[in-house]
C-alpha atoms as a PDB file:
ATOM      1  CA  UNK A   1     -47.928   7.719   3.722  1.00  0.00           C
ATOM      2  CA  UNK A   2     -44.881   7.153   5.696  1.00  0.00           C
ATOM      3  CA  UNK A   3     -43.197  10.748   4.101  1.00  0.00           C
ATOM      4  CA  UNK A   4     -46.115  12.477   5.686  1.00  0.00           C
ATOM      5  CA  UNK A   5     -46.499  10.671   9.170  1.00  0.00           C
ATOM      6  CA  UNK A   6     -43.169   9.300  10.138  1.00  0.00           C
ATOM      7  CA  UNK A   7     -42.817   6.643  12.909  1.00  0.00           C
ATOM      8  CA  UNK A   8     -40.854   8.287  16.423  1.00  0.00           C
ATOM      9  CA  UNK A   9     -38.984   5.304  17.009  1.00  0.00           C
ATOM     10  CA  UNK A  10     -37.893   3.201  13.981  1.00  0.00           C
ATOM     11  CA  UNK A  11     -36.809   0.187  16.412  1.00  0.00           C
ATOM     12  CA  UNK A  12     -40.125  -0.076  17.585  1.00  0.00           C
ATOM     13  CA  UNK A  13     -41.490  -3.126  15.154  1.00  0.00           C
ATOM     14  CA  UNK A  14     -45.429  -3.010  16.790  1.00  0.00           C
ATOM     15  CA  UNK A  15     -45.143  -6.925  16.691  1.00  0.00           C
ATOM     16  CA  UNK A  16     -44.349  -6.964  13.066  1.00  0.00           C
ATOM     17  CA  UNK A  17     -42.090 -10.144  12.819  1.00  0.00           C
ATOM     18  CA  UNK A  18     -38.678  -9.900  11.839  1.00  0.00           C
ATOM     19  CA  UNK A  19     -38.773 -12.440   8.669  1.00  0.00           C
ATOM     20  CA  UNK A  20     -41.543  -9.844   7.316  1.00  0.00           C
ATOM     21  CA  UNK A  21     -39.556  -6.748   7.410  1.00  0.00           C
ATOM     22  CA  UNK A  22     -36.734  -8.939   5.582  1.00  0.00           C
ATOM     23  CA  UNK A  23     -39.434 -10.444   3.071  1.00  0.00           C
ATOM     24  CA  UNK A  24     -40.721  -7.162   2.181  1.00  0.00           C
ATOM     25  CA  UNK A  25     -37.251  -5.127   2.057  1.00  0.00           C
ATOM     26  CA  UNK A  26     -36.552  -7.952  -0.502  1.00  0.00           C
ATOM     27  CA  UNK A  27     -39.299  -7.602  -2.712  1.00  0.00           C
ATOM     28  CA  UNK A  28     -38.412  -3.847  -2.366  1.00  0.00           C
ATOM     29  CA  UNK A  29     -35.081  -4.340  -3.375  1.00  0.00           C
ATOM     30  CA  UNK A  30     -36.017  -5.491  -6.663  1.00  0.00           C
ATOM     31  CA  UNK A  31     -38.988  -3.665  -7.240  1.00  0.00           C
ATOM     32  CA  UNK A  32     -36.688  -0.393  -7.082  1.00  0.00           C
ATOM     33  CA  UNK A  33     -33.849  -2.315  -9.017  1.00  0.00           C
ATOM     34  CA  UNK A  34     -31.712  -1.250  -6.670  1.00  0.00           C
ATOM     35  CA  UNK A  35     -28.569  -3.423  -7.612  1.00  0.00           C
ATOM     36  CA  UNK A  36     -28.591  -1.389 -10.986  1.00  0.00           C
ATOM     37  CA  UNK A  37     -28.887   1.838  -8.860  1.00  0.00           C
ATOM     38  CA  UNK A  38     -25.229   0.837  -6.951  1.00  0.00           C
ATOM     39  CA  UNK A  39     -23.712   0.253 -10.071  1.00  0.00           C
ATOM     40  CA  UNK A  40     -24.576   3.890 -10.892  1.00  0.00           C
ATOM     41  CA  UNK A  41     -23.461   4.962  -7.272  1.00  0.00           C
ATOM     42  CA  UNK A  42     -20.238   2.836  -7.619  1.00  0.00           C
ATOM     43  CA  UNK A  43     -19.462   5.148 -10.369  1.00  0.00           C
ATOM     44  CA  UNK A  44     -19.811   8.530  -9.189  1.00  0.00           C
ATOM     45  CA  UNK A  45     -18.270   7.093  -5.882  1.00  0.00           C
ATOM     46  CA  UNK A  46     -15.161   5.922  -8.135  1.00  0.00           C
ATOM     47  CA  UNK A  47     -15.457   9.560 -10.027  1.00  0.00           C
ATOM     48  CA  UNK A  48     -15.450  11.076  -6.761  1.00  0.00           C
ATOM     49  CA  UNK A  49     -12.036   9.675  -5.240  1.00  0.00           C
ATOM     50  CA  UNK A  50      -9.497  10.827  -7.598  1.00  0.00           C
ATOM     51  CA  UNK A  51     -10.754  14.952  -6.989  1.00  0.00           C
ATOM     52  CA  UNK A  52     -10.163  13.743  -3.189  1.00  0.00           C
ATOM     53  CA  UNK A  53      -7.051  12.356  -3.540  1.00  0.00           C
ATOM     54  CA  UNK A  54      -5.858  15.647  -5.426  1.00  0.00           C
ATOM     55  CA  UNK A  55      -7.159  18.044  -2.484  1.00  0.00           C
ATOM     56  CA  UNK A  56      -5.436  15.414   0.052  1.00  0.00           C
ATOM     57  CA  UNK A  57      -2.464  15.394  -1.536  1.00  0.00           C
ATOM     58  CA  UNK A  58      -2.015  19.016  -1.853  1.00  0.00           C
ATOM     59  CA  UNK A  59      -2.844  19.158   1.771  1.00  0.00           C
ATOM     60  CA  UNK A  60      -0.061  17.080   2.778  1.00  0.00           C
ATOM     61  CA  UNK A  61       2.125  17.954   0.694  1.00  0.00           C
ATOM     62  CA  UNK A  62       2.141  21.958   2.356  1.00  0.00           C
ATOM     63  CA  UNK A  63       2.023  19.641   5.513  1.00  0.00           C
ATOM     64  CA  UNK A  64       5.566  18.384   4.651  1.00  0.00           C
ATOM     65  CA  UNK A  65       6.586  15.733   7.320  1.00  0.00           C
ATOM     66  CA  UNK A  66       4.234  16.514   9.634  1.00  0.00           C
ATOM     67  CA  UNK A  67       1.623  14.279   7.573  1.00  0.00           C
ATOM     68  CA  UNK A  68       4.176  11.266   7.558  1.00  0.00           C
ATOM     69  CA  UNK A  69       2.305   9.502  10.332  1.00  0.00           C
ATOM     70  CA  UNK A  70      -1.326  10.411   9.734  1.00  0.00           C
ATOM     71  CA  UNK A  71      -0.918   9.262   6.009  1.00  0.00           C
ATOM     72  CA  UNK A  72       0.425   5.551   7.172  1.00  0.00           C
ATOM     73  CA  UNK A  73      -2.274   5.460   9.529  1.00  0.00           C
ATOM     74  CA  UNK A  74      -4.796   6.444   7.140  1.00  0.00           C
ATOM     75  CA  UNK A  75      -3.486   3.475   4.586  1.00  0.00           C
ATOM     76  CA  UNK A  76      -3.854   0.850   7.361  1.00  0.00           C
ATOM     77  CA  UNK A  77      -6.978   1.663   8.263  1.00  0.00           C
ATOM     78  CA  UNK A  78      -7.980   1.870   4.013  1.00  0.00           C
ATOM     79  CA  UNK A  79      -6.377  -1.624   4.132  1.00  0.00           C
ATOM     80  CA  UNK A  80      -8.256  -2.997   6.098  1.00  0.00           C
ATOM     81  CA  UNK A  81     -11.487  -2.746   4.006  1.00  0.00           C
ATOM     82  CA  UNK A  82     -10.111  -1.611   0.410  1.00  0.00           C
ATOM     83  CA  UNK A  83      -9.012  -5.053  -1.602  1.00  0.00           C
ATOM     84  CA  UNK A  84      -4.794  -5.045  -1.611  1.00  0.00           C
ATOM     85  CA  UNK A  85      -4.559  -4.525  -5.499  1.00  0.00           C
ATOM     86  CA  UNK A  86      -7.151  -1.969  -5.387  1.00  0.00           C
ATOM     87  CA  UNK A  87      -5.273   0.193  -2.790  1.00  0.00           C
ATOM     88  CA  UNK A  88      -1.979   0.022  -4.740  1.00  0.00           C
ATOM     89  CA  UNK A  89      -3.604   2.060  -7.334  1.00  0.00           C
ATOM     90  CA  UNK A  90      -4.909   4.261  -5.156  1.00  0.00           C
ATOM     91  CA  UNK A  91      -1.498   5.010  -3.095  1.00  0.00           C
ATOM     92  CA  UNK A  92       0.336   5.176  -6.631  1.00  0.00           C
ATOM     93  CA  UNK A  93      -2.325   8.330  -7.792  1.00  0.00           C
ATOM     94  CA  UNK A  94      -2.016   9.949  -4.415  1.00  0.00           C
ATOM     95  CA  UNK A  95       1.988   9.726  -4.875  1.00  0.00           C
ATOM     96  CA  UNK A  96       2.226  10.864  -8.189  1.00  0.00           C
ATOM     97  CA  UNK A  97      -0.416  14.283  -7.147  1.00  0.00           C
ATOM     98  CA  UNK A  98       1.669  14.417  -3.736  1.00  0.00           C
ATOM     99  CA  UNK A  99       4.968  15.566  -5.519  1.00  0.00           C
ATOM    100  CA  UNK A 100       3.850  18.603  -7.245  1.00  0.00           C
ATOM    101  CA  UNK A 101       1.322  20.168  -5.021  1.00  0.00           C
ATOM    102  CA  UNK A 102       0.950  23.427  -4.281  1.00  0.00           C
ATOM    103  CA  UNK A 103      -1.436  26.117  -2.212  1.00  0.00           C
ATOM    104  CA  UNK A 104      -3.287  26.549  -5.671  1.00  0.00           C
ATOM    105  CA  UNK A 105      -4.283  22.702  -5.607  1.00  0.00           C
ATOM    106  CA  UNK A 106      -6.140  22.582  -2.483  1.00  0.00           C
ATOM    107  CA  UNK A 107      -9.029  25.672  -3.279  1.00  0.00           C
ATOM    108  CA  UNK A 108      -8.870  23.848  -6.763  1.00  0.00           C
ATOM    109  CA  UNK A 109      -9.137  20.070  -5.270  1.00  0.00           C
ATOM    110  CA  UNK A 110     -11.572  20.951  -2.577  1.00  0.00           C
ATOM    111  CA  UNK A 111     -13.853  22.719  -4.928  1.00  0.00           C
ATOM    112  CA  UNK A 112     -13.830  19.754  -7.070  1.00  0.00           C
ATOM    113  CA  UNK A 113     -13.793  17.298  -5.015  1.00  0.00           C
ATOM    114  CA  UNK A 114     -16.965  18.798  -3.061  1.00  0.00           C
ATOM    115  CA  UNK A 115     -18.758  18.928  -6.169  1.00  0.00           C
ATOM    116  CA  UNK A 116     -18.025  15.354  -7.750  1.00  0.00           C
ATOM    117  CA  UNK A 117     -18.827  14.029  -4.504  1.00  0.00           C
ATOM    118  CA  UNK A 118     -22.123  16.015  -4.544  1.00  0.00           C
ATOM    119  CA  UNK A 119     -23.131  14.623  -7.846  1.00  0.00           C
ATOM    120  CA  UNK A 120     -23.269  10.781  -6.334  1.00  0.00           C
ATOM    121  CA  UNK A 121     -25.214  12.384  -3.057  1.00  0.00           C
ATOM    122  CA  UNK A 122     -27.639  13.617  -5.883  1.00  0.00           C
ATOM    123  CA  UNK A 123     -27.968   9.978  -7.348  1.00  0.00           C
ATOM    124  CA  UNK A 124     -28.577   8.986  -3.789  1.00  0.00           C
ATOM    125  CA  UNK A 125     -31.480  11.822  -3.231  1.00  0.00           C
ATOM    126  CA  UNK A 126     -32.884  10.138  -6.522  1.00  0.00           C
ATOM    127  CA  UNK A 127     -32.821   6.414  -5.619  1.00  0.00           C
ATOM    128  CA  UNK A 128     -33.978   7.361  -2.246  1.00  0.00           C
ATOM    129  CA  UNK A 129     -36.954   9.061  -3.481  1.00  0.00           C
ATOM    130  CA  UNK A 130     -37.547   5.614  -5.387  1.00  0.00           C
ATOM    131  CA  UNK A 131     -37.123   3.856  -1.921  1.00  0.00           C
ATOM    132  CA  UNK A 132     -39.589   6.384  -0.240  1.00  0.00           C
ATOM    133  CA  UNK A 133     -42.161   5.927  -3.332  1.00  0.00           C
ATOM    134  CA  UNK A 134     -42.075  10.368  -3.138  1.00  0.00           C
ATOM    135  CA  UNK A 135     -41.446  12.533  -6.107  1.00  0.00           C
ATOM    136  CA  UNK A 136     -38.923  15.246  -5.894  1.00  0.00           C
ATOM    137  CA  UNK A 137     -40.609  18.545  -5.583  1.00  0.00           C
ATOM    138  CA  UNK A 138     -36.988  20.600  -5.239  1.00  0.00           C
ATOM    139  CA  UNK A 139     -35.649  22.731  -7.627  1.00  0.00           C
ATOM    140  CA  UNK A 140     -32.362  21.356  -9.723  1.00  0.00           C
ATOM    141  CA  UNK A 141     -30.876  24.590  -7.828  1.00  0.00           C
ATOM    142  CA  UNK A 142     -32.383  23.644  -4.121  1.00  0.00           C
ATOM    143  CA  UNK A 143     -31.223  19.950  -4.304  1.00  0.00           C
ATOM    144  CA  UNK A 144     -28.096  20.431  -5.720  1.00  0.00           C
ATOM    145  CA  UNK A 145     -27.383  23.080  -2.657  1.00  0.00           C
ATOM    146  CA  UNK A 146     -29.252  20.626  -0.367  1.00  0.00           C
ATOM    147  CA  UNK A 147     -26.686  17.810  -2.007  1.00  0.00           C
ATOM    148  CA  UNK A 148     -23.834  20.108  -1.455  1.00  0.00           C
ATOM    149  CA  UNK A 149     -24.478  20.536   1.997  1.00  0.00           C
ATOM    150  CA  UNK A 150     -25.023  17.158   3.017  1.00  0.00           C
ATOM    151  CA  UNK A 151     -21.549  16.153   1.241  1.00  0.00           C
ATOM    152  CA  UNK A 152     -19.751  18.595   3.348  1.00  0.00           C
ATOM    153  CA  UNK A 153     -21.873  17.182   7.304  1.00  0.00           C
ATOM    154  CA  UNK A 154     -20.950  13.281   5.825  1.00  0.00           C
ATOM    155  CA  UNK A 155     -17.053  15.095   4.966  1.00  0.00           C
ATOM    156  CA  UNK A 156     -17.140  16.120   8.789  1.00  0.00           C
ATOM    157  CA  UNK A 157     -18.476  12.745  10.381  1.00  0.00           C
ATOM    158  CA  UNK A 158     -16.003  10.794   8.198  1.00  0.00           C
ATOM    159  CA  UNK A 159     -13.236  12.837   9.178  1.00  0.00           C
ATOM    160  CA  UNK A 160     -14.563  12.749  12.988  1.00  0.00           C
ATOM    161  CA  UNK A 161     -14.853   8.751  12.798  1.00  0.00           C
ATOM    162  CA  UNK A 162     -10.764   8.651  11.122  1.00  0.00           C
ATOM    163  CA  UNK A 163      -9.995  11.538  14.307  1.00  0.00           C
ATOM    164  CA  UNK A 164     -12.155   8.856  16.730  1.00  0.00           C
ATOM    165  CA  UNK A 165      -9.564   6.044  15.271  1.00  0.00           C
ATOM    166  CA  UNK A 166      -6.439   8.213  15.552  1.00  0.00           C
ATOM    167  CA  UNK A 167      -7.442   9.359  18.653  1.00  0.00           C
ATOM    168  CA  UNK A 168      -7.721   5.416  20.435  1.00  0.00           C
ATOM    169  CA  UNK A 169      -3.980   4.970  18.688  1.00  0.00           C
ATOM    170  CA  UNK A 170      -2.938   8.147  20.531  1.00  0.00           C
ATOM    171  CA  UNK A 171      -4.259   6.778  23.507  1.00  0.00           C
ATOM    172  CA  UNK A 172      -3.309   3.309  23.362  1.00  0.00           C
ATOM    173  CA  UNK A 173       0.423   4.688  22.785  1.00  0.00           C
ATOM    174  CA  UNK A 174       0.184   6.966  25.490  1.00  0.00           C
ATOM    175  CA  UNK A 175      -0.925   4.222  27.530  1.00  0.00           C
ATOM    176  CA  UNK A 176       2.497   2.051  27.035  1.00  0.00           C
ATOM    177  CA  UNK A 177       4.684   4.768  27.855  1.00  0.00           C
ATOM    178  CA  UNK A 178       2.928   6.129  31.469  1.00  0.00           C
ATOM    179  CA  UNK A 179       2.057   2.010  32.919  1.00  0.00           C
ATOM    180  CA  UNK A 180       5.104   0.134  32.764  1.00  0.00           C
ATOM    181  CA  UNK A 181       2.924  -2.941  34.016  1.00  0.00           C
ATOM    182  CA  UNK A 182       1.025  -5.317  31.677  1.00  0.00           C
ATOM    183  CA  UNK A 183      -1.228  -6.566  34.048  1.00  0.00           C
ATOM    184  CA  UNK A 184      -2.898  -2.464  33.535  1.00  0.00           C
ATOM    185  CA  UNK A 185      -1.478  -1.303  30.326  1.00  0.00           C
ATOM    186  CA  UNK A 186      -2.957  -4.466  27.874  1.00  0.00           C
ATOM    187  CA  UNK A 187      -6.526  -4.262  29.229  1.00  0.00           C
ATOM    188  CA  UNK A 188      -6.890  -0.788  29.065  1.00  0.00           C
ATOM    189  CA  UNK A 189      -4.861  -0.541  25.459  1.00  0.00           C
ATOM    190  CA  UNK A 190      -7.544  -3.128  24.278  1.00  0.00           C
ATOM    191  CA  UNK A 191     -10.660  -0.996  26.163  1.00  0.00           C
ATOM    192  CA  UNK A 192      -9.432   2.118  24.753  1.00  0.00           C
ATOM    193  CA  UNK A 193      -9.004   0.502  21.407  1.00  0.00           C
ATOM    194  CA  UNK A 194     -12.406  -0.749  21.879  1.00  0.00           C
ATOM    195  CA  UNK A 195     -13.862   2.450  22.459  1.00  0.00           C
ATOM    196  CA  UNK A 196     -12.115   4.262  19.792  1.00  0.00           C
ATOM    197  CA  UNK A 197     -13.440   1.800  17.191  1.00  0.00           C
ATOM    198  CA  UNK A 198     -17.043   1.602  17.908  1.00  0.00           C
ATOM    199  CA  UNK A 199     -17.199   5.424  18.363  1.00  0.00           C
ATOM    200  CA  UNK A 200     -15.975   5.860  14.747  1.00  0.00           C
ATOM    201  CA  UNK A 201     -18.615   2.793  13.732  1.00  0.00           C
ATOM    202  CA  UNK A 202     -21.175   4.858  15.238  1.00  0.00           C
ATOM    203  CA  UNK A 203     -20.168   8.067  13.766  1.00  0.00           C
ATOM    204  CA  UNK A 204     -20.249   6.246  10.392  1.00  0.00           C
ATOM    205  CA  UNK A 205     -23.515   5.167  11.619  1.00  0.00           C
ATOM    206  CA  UNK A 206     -24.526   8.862  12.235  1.00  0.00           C
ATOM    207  CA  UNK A 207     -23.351   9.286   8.386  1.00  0.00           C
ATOM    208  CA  UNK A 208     -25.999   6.747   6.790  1.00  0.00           C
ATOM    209  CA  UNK A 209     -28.454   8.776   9.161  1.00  0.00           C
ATOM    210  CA  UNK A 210     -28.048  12.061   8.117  1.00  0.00           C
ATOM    211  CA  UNK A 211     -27.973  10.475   4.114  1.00  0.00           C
ATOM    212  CA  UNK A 212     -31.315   9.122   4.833  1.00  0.00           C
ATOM    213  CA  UNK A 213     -33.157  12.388   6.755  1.00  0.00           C
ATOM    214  CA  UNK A 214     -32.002  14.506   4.339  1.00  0.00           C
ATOM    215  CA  UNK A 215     -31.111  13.332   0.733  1.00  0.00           C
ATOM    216  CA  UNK A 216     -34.835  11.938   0.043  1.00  0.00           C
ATOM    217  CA  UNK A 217     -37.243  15.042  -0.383  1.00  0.00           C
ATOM    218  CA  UNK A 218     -39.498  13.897   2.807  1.00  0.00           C
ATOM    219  CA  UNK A 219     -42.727  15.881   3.101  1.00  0.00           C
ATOM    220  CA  UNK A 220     -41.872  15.565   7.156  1.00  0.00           C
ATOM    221  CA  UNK A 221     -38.589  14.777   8.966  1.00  0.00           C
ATOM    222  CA  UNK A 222     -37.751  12.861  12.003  1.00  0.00           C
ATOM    223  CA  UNK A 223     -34.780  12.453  13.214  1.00  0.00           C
ATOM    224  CA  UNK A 224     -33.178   9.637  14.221  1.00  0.00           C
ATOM    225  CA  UNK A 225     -29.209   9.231  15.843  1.00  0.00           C
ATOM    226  CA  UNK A 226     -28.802   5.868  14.823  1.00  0.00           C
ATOM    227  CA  UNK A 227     -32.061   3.595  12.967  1.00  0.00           C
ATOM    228  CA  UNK A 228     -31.939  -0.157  12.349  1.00  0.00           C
ATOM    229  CA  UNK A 229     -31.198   0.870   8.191  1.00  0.00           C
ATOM    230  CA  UNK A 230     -28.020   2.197   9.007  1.00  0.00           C
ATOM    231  CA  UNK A 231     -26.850  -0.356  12.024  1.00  0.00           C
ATOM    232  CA  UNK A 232     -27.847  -2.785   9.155  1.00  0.00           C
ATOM    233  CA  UNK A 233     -25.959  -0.585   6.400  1.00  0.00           C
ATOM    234  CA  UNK A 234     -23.077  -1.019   8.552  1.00  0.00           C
ATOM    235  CA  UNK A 235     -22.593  -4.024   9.653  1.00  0.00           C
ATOM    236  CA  UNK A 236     -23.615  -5.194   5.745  1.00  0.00           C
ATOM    237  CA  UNK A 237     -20.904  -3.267   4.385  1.00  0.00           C
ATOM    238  CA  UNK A 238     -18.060  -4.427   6.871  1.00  0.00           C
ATOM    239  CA  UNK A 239     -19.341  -8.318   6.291  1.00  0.00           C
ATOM    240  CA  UNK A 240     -18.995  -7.769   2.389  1.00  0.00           C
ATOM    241  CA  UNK A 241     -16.063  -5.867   2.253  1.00  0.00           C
ATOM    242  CA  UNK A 242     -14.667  -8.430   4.404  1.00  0.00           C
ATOM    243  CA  UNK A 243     -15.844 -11.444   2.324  1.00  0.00           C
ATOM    244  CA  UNK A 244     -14.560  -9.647  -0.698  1.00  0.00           C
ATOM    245  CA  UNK A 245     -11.397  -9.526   0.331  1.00  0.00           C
ATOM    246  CA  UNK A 246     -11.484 -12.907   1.341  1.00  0.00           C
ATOM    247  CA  UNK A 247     -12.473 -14.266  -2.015  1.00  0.00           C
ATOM    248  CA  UNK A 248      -9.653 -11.968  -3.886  1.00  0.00           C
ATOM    249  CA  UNK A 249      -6.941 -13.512  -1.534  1.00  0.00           C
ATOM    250  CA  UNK A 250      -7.902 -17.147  -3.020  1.00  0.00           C
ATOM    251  CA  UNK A 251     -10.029 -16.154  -6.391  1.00  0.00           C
ATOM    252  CA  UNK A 252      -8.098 -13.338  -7.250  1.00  0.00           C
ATOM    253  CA  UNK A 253      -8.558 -13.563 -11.545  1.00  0.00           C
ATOM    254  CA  UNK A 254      -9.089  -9.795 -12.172  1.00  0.00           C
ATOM    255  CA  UNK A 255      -5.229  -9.317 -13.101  1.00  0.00           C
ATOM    256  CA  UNK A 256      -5.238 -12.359 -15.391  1.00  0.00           C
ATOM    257  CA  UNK A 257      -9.051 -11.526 -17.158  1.00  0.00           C
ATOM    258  CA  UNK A 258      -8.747  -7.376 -17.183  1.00  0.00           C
ATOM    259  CA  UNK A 259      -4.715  -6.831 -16.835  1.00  0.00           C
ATOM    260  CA  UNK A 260      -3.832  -3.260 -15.875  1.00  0.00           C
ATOM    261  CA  UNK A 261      -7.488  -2.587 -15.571  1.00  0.00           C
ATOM    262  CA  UNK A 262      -8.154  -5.108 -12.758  1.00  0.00           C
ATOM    263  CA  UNK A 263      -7.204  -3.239 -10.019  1.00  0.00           C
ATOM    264  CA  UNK A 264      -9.598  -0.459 -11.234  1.00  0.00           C
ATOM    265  CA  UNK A 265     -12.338  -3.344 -11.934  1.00  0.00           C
ATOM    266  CA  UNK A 266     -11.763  -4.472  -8.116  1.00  0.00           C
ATOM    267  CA  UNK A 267     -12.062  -0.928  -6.743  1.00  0.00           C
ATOM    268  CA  UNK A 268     -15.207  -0.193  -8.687  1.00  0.00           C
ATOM    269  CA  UNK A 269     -16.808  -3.600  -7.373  1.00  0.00           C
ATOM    270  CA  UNK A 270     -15.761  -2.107  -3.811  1.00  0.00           C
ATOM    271  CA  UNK A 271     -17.826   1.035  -4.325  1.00  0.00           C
ATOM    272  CA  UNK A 272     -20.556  -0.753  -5.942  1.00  0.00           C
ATOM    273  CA  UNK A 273     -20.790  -3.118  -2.170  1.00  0.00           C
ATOM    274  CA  UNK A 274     -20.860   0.373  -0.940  1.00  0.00           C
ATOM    275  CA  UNK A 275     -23.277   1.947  -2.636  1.00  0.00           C
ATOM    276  CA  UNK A 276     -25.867  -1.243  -2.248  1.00  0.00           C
ATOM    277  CA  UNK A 277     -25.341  -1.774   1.395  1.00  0.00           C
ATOM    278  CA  UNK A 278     -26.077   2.188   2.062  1.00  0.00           C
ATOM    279  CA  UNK A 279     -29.116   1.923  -0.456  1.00  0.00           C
ATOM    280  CA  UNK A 280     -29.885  -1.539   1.298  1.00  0.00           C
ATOM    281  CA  UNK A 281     -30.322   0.225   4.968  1.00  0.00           C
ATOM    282  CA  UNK A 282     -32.459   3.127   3.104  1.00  0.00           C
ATOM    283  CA  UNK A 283     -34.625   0.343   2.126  1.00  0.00           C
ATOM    284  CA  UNK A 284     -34.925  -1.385   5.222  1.00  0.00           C
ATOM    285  CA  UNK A 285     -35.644   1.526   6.745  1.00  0.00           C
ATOM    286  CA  UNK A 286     -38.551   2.313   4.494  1.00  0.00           C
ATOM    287  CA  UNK A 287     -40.022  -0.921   4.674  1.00  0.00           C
ATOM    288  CA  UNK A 288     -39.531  -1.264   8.384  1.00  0.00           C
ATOM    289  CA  UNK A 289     -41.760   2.397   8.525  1.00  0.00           C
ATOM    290  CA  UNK A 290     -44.389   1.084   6.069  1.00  0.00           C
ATOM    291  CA  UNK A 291     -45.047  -2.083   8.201  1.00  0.00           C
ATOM    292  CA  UNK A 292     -45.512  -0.136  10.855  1.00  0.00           C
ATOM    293  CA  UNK A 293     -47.870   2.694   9.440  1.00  0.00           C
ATOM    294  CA  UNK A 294     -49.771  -0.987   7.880  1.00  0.00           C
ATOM    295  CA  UNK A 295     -50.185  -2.296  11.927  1.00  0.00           C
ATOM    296  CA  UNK A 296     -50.691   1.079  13.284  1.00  0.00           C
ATOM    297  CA  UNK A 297     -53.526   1.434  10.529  1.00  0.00           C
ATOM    298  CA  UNK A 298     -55.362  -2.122  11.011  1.00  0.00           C
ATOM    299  CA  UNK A 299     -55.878  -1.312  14.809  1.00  0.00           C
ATOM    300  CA  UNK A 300     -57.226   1.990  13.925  1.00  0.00           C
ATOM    301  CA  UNK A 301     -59.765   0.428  11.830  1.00  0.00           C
ATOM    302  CA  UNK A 302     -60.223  -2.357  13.953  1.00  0.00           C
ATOM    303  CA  UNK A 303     -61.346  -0.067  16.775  1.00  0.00           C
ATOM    304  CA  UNK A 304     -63.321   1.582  15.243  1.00  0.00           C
ATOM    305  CA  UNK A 305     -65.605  -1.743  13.578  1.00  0.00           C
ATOM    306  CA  UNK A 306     -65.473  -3.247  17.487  1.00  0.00           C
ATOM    307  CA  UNK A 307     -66.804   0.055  19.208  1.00  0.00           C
ATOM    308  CA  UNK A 308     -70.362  -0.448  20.500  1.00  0.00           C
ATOM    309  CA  UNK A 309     -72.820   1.325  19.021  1.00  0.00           C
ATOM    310  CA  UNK A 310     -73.748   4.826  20.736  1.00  0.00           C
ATOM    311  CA  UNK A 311     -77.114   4.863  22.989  1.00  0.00           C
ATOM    312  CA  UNK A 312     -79.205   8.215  23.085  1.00  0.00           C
ATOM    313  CA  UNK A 313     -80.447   8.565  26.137  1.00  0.00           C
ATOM    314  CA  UNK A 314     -84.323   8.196  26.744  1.00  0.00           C
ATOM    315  CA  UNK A 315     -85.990  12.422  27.262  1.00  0.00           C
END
């Protein structure tokens, strides 16, 4: 029901109460076993880095010195939500692809790293159909395109939210060097900083919203800039990643249990928080849709048992 007659406004609730929306996406949850499902997505996530790293690193490597100061940048912003341990592997791989790359490596690493990272969009179109209780009615050909082409608009918002983020450091620097003053250069380094930040949250935001308009196959599509699944996706995924961290700084036993492997154990649990907030905020999104269709239905019916009966007029 809610594939065929989607809601206009999904932050509308029609009086539902909040603690219902959260009791049903709960029962959802584990009706569509969705925790197994981000395991699955933590995988092709983690299969979908290293072809990344191989068309980044050919890319800055024809870059030269130029790319000095966008690839720290890009590592402090990784550090703040990729576990320590975890990132060392992942700087080590991009330094050891860096050395020998060449013009050959980027066709080669974009290619395959626009294809492995359509293969986890398709495991998203597939739990997402779950979420939406639809069956897929595309082609193996038509989704995979459809898959394709979604991985390359979430490529561009990604980049634009890391541009947004570059951008506010560009400005905040820029800032220091024209007012000498602190009384005017601090409070508009932190506004700009401000700005720059949740521009890139909402253009990660806008990410999550084009993954759930287009990866389910929806019999009819609304769109929607930003709905309460992905502010919810989000926030969810900042909170974890954050608390994850936290419990690695003073629970860190990966190294000692998995040795050389625990770095690769921690970055996999990082994808799989990924992958279950983002199919978390589909979820909430579907359940927040169905709740509504349920109201919007019971006052339909209602209506229609409280009308008065109709009087024929006498001849």
């Amino acid at each position: 029901m809610v594939s065929l007659s989607p809601a206009k406004s999904l932050w509308d609730l029609r009086d539902v109460p909040a603690w219902e929306i959260a009791k049903r996406t709960w029962k959802a949850i584990l009706e569509d076993n969705l925790f197994s499902r981000a395991a699955e997505l933590g995988f092709y996530f983690l299969f979908a880095l290293f072809p990344t790293l191989f068309c980044a690193s050919a890319i800055l490597g024809l870059a030269a010195r130029s790319a000095a100061k966008i690839y720290d940048h890009l590592l402090a912003y990784m550090a703040l939500m990729i576990p320590n341990s975890a990132l060392e592997m992942v700087v080590h791989t991009f330094n050891q692809t860096t050395a020998s790359a060449s013009s050959g490596k980027i066709t080669f690493g974009l290619v395959t790293a626009i294809w492995s990272a359509s293969v986890g969009i398709s495991a998203v179109q597939e739990t997402l159909n779950a979420v939406y209780k639809i069956t897929d009615r595309r082609s193996y050909v038509k989704a995979r395109i459809q898959a394709i082409g979604l991985t390359m608009l979430l490529i561009v918002t990604v980049s634009l939210s890391l541009a947004a983020l570059f951008g506010g450091d560009f400005l905040v620097s820029w800032v220091h060097l024209r007012l000498h003053g602190r009384f005017m250069s601090d409070p508009t380094a932190i506004f700009l900083r401000i700005c720059g930040w949740a521009l890139a949250a909402c253009l990660l935001g806008l990410s999550l919203s084009l993954t759930y308009c287009w990866a389910p196959d929806l019999r009819k599509r609304r769109w929607h800039w930003i709905t309460p699944g992905a502010a919810l996706g989000i926030v969810g995924w900042l909170l974890a990643s954050l608390a994850f961290r936290v419990y690695l700084n003073f629970f860190n036993t990966y190294s000692v249990t998995y040795g050389s492997l625990g770095a690769v154990i921690i970055l996999l649990m990082w994808f799989y928080i990924t992958g279950l907030m983002l199919l978390v905020g589909g979820e909430f999104n579907s359940e927040l849709e169905a709740a509504a269709m349920e109201v919007k239905l019971d006052r339909e019916m209602a209506q229609k048992e409280g009308a008065p009966d109709r009087i024929v007029p006498a001849a």
